[in-house]
N, C-alpha and C. Protein backbone atom coordinates (compact mmCIF):
# COMPACT_ATOMS: atom_id res chain seq x y z
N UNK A 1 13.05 193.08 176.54
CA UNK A 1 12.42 193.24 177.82
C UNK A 1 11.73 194.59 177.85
N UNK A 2 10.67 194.59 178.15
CA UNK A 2 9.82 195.71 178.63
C UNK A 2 10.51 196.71 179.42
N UNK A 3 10.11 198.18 179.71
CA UNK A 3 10.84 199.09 180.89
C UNK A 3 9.61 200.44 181.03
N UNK A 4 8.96 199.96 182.29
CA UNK A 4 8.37 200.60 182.01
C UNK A 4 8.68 202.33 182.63
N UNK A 5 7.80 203.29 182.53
CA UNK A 5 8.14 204.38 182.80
C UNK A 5 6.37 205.28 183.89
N UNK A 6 6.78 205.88 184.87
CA UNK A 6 5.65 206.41 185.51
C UNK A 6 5.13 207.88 185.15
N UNK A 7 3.84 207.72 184.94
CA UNK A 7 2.80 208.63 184.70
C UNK A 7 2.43 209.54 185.59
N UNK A 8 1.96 210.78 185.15
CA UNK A 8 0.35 211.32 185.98
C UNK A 8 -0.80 211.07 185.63
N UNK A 9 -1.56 210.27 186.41
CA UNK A 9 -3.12 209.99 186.08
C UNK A 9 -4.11 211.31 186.41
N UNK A 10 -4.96 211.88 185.17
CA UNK A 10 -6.17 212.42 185.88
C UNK A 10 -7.36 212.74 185.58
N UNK A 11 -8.05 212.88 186.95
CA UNK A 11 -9.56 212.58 186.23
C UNK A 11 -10.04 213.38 185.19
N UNK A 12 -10.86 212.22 184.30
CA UNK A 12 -11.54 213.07 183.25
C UNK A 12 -12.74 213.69 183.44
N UNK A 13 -13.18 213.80 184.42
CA UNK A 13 -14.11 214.85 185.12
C UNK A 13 -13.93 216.13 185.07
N UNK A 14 -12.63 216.22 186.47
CA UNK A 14 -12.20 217.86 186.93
C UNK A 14 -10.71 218.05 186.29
N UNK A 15 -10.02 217.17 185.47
CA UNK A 15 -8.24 217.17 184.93
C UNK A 15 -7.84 217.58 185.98
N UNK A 16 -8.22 217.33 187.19
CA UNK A 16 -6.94 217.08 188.51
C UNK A 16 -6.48 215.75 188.47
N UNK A 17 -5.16 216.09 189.19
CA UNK A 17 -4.27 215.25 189.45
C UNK A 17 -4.91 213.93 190.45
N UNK A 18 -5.01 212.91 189.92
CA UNK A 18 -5.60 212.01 190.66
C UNK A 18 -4.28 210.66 190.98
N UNK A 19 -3.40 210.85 191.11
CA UNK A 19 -2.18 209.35 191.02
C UNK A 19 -1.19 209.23 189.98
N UNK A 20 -0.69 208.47 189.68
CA UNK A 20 0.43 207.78 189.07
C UNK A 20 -0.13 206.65 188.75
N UNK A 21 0.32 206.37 187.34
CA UNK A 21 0.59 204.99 186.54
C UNK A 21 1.52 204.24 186.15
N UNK A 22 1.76 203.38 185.93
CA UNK A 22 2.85 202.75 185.05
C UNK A 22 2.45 202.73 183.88
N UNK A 23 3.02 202.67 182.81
CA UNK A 23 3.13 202.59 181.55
C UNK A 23 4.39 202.23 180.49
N UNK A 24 4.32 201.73 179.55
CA UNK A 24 5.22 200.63 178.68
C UNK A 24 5.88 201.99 178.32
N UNK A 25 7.08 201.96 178.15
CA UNK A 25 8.41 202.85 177.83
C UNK A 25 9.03 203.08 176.75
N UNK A 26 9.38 201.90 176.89
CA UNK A 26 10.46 201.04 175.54
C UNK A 26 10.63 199.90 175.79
N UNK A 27 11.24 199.42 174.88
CA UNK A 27 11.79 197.80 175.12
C UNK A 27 13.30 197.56 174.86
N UNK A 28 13.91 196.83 175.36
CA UNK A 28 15.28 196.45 175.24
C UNK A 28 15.57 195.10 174.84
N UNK A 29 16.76 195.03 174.52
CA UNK A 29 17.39 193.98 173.49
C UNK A 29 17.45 192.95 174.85
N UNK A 30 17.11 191.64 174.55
CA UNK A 30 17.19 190.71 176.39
C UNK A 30 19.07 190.10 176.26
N UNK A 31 19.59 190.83 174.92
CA UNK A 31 21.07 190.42 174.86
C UNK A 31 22.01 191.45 175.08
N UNK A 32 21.93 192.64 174.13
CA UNK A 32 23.00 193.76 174.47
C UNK A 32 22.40 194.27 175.54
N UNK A 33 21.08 194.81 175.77
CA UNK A 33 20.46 195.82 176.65
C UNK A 33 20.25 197.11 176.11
N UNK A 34 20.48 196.85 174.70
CA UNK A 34 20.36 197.96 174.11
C UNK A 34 18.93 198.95 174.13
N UNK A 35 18.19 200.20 173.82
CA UNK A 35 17.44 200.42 173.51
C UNK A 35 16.85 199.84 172.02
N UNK A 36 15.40 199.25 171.91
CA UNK A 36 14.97 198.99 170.64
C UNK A 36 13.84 200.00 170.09
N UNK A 37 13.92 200.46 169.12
CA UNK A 37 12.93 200.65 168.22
C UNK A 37 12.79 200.69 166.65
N UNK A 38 11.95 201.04 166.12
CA UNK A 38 11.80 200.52 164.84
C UNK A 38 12.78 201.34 163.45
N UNK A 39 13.47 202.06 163.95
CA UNK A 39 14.93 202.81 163.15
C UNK A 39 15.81 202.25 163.52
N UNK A 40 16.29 201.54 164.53
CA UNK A 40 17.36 201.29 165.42
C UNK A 40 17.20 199.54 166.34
N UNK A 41 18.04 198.48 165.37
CA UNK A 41 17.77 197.60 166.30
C UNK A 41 16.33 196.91 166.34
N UNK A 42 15.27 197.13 165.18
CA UNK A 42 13.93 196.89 165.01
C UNK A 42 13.75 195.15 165.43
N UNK A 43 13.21 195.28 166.81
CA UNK A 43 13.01 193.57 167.29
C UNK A 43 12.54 192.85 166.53
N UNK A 44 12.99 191.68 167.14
CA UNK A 44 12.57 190.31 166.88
C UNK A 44 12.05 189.66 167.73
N UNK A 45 10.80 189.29 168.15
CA UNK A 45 10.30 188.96 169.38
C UNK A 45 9.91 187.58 169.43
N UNK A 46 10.31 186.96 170.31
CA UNK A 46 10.01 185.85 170.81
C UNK A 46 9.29 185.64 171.78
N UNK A 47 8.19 184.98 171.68
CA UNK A 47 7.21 185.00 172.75
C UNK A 47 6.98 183.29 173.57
N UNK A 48 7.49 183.02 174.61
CA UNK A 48 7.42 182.09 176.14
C UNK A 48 6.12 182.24 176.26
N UNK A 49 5.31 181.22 176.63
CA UNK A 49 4.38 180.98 177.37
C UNK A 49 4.35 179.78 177.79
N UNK A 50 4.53 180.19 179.32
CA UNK A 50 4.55 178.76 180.15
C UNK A 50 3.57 178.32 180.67
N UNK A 51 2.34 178.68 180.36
CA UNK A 51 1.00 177.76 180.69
C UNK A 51 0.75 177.26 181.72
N UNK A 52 1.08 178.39 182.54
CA UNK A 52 1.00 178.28 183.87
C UNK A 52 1.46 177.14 184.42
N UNK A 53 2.46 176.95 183.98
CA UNK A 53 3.72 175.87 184.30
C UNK A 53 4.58 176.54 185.20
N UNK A 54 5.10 176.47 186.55
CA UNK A 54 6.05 176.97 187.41
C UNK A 54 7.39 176.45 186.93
N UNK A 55 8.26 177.61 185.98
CA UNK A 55 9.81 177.13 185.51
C UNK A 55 10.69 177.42 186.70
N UNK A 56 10.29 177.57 187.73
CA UNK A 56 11.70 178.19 188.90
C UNK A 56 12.23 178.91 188.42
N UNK A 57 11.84 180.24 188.16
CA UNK A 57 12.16 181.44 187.82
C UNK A 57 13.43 181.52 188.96
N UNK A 58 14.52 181.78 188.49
CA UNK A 58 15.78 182.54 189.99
C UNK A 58 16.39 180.93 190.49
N UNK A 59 16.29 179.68 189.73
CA UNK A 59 17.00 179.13 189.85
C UNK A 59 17.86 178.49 188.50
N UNK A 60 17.65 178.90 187.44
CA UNK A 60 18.60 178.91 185.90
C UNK A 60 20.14 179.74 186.13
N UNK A 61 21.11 179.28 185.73
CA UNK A 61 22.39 179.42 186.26
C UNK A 61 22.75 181.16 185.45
N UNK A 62 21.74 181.55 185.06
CA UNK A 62 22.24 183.21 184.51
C UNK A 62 21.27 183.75 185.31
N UNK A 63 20.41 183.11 186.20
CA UNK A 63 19.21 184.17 187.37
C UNK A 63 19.79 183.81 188.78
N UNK A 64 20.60 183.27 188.81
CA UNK A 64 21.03 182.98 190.74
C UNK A 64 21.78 184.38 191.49
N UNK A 65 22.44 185.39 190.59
CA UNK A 65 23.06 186.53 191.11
C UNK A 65 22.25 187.17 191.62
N UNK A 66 20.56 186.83 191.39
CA UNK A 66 19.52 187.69 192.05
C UNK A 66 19.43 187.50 193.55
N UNK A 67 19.63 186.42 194.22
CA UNK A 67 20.05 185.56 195.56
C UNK A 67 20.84 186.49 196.25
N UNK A 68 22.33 186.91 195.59
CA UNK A 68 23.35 187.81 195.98
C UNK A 68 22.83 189.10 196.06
N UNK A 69 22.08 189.37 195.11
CA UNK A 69 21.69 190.72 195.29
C UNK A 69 20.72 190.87 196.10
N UNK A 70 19.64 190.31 196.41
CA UNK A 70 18.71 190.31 197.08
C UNK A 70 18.86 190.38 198.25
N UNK A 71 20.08 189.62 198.97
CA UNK A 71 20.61 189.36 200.29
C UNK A 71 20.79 190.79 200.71
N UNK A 72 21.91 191.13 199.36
CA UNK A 72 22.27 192.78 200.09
C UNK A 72 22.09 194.23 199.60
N UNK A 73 20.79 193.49 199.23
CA UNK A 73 20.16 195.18 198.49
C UNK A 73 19.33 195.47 199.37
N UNK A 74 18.59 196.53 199.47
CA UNK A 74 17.53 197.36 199.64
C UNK A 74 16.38 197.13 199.07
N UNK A 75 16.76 196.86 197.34
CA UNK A 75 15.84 196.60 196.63
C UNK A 75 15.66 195.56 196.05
N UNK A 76 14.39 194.95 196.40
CA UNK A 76 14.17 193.10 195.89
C UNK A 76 13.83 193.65 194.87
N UNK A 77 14.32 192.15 193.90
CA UNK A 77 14.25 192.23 192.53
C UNK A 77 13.33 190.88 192.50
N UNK A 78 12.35 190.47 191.87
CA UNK A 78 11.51 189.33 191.97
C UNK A 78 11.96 188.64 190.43
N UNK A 79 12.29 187.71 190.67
CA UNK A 79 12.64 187.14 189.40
C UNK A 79 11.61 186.49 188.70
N UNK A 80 10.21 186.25 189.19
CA UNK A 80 9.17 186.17 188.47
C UNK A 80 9.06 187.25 187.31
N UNK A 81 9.06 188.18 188.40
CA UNK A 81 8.36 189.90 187.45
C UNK A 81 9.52 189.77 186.25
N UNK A 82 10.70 189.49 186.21
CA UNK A 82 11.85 189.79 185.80
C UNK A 82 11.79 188.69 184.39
N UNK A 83 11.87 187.41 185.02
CA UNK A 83 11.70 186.52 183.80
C UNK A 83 10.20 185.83 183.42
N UNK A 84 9.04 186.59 183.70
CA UNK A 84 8.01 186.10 183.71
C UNK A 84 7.18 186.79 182.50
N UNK A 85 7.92 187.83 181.98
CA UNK A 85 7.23 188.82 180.89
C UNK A 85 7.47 187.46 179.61
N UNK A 86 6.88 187.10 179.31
CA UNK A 86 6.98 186.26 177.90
C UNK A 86 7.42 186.77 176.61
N UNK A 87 7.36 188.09 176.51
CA UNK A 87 8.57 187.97 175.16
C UNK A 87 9.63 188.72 175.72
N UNK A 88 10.71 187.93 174.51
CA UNK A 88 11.64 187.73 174.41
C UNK A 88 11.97 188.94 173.31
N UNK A 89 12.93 190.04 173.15
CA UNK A 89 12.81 190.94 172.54
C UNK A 89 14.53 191.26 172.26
N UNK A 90 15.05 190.65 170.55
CA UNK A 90 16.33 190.81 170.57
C UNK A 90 16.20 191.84 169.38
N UNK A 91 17.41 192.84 168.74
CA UNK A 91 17.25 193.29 168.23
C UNK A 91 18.74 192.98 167.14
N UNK A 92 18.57 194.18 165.98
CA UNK A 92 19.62 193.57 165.01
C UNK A 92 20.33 194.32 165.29
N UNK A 93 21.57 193.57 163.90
CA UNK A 93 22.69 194.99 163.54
C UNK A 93 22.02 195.81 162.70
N UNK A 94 23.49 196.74 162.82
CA UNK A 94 22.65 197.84 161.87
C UNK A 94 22.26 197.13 159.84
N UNK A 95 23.32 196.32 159.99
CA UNK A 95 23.09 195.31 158.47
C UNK A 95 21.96 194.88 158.49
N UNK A 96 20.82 194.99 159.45
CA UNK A 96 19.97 194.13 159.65
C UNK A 96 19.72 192.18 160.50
N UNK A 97 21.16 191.88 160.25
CA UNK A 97 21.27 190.83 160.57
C UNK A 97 20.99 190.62 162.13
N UNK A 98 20.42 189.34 162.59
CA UNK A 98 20.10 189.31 163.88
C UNK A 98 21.07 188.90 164.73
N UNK A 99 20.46 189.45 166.40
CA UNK A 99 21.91 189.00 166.86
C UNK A 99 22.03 187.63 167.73
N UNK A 100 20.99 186.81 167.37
CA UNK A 100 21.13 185.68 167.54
C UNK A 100 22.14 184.92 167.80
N UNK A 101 22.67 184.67 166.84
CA UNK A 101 24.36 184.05 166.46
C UNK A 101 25.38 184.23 167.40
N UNK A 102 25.59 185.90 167.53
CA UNK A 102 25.87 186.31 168.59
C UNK A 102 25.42 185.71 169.73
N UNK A 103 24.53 185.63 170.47
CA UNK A 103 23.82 184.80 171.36
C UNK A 103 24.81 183.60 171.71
N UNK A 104 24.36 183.10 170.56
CA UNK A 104 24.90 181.73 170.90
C UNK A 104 26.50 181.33 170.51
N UNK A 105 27.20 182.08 170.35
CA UNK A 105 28.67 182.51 169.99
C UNK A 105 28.97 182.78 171.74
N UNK A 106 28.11 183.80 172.34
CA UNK A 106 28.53 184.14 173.66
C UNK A 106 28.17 182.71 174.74
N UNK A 107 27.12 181.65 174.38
CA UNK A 107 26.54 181.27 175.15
C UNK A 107 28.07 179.89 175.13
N UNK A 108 28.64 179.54 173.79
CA UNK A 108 29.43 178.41 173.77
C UNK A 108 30.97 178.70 174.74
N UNK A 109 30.77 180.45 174.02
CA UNK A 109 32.18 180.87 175.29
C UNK A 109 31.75 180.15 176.82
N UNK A 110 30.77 181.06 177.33
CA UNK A 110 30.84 180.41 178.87
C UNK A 110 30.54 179.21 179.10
N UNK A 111 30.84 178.14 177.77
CA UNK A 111 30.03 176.78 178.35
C UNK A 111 28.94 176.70 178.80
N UNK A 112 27.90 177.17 178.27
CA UNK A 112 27.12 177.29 178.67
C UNK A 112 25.73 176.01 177.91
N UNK A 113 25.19 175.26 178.53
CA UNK A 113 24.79 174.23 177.74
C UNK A 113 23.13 174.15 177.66
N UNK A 114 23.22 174.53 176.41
CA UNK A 114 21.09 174.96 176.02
C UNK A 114 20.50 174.02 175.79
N UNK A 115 19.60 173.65 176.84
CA UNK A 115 18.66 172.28 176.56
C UNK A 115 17.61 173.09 175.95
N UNK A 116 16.99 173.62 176.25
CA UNK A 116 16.05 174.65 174.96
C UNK A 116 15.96 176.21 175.17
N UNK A 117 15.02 176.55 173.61
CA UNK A 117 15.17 177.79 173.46
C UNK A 117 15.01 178.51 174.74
N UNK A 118 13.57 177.93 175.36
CA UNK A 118 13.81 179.28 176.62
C UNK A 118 14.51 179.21 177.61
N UNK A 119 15.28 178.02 177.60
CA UNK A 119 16.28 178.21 178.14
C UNK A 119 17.20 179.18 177.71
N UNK A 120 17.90 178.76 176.59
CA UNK A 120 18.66 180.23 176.37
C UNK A 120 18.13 181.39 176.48
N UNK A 121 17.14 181.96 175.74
CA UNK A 121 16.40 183.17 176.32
C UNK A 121 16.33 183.74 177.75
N UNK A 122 16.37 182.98 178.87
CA UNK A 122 16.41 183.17 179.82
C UNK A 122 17.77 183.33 180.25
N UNK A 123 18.54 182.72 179.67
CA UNK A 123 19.85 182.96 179.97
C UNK A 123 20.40 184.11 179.48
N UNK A 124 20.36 184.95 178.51
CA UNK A 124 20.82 185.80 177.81
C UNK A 124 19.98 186.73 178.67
N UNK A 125 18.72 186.56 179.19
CA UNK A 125 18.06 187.90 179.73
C UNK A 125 18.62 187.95 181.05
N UNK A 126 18.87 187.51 181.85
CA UNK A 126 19.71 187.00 183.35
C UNK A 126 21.00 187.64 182.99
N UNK A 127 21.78 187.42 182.40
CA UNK A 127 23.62 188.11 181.79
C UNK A 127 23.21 189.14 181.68
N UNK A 128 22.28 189.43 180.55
CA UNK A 128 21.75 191.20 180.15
C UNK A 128 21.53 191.90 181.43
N UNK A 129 20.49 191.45 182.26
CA UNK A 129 20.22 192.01 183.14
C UNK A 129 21.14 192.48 184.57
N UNK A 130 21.99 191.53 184.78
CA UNK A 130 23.36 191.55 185.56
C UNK A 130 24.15 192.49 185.23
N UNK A 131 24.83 192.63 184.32
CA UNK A 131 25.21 193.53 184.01
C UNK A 131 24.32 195.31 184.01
N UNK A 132 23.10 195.03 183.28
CA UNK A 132 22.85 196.60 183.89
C UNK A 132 22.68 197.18 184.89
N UNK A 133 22.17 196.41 185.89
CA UNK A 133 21.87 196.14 187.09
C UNK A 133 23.12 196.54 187.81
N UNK A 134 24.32 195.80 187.68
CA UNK A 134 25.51 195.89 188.68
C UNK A 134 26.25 197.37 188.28
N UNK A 135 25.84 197.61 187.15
CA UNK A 135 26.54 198.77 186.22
C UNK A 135 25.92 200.00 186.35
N UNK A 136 24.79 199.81 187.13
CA UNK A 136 23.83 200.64 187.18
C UNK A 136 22.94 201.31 186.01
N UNK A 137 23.31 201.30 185.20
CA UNK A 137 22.61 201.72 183.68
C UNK A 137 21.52 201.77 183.20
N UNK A 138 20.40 201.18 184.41
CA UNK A 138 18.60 201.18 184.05
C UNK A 138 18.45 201.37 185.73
N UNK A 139 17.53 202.05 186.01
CA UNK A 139 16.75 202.20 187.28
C UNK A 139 15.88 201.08 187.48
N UNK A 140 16.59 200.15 188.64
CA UNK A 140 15.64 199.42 188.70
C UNK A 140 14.13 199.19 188.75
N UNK A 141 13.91 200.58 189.18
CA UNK A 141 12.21 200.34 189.34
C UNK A 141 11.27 200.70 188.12
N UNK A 142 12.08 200.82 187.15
CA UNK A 142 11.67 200.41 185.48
C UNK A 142 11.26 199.40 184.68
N UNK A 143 11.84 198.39 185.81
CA UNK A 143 11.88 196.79 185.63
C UNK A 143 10.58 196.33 185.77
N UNK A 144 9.69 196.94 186.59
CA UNK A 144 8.65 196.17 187.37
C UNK A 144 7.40 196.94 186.83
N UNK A 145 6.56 196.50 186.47
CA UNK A 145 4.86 197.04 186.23
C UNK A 145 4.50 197.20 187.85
């Protein structure tokens, strides 16, 4: 998953301060939540495209805690923005090996039953995200372009 991080914009005219940007950060594992980059965890990306197909983003049984939270947060979380970024970004062990397996090792614990890949993908990014979220461990407003 993407995270992004905010800028100072300015003009290339006078180099005054003209606003704020968003801009791409890092990316995280959509399973541990780990930080990824290319020493550490070097992704594996999977890329969703739903072709402008409406999947009911925030109704898959690892995106409904957004409902709970939404009710009693402050801060809406849009589960479009959230599960709408199309790749999918897992990273390895340090052996290199992916953590796929893992994935789906965690997904058989909770009974959890994968009619397809993006289904699971979505599911693993929904758990990932719950957890940092409730744990506090990413600022939410990192989440969102």
């Amino acid at each position: 998953m993407t995270i992004y991080k905010i800028i100072d914009e300015f003009s290339r005219d006078t180099g005054k301060k003209i606003g704020q940007i968003k801009e791409i950060d890092y990316r995280i594992c959509d399973f541990s939540g780990r930080r990824l980059d290319e020493f550490h965890g070097y992704p594996i990306t999977y890329t969703v495209y739903y072709n402008d197909i409406d999947p009911c983003f925030g109704d898959q049984e690892a995106e409904r805690w957004l409902y709970d939270w939404n009710e009693n947060s402050d801060v809406y979380l849009d589960p479009y923005e959230l599960f709408g970024q199309q790749d999918y970004n897992f990273g390895t062990n340090d052996d290199g090996s992916e953590l796929y397996a893992e994935l789906l090792k965690e997904a058989a614990k909770e009974n959890f039953e994968i009619v397809s890949l993006d289904h699971l993908l979505r599911w693993s990014r929904g758990r990932m995200l719950e957890r940092l979220v409730k744990e506090k461990k990413i600022e939410i407003e990192k989440l969102f372009y």
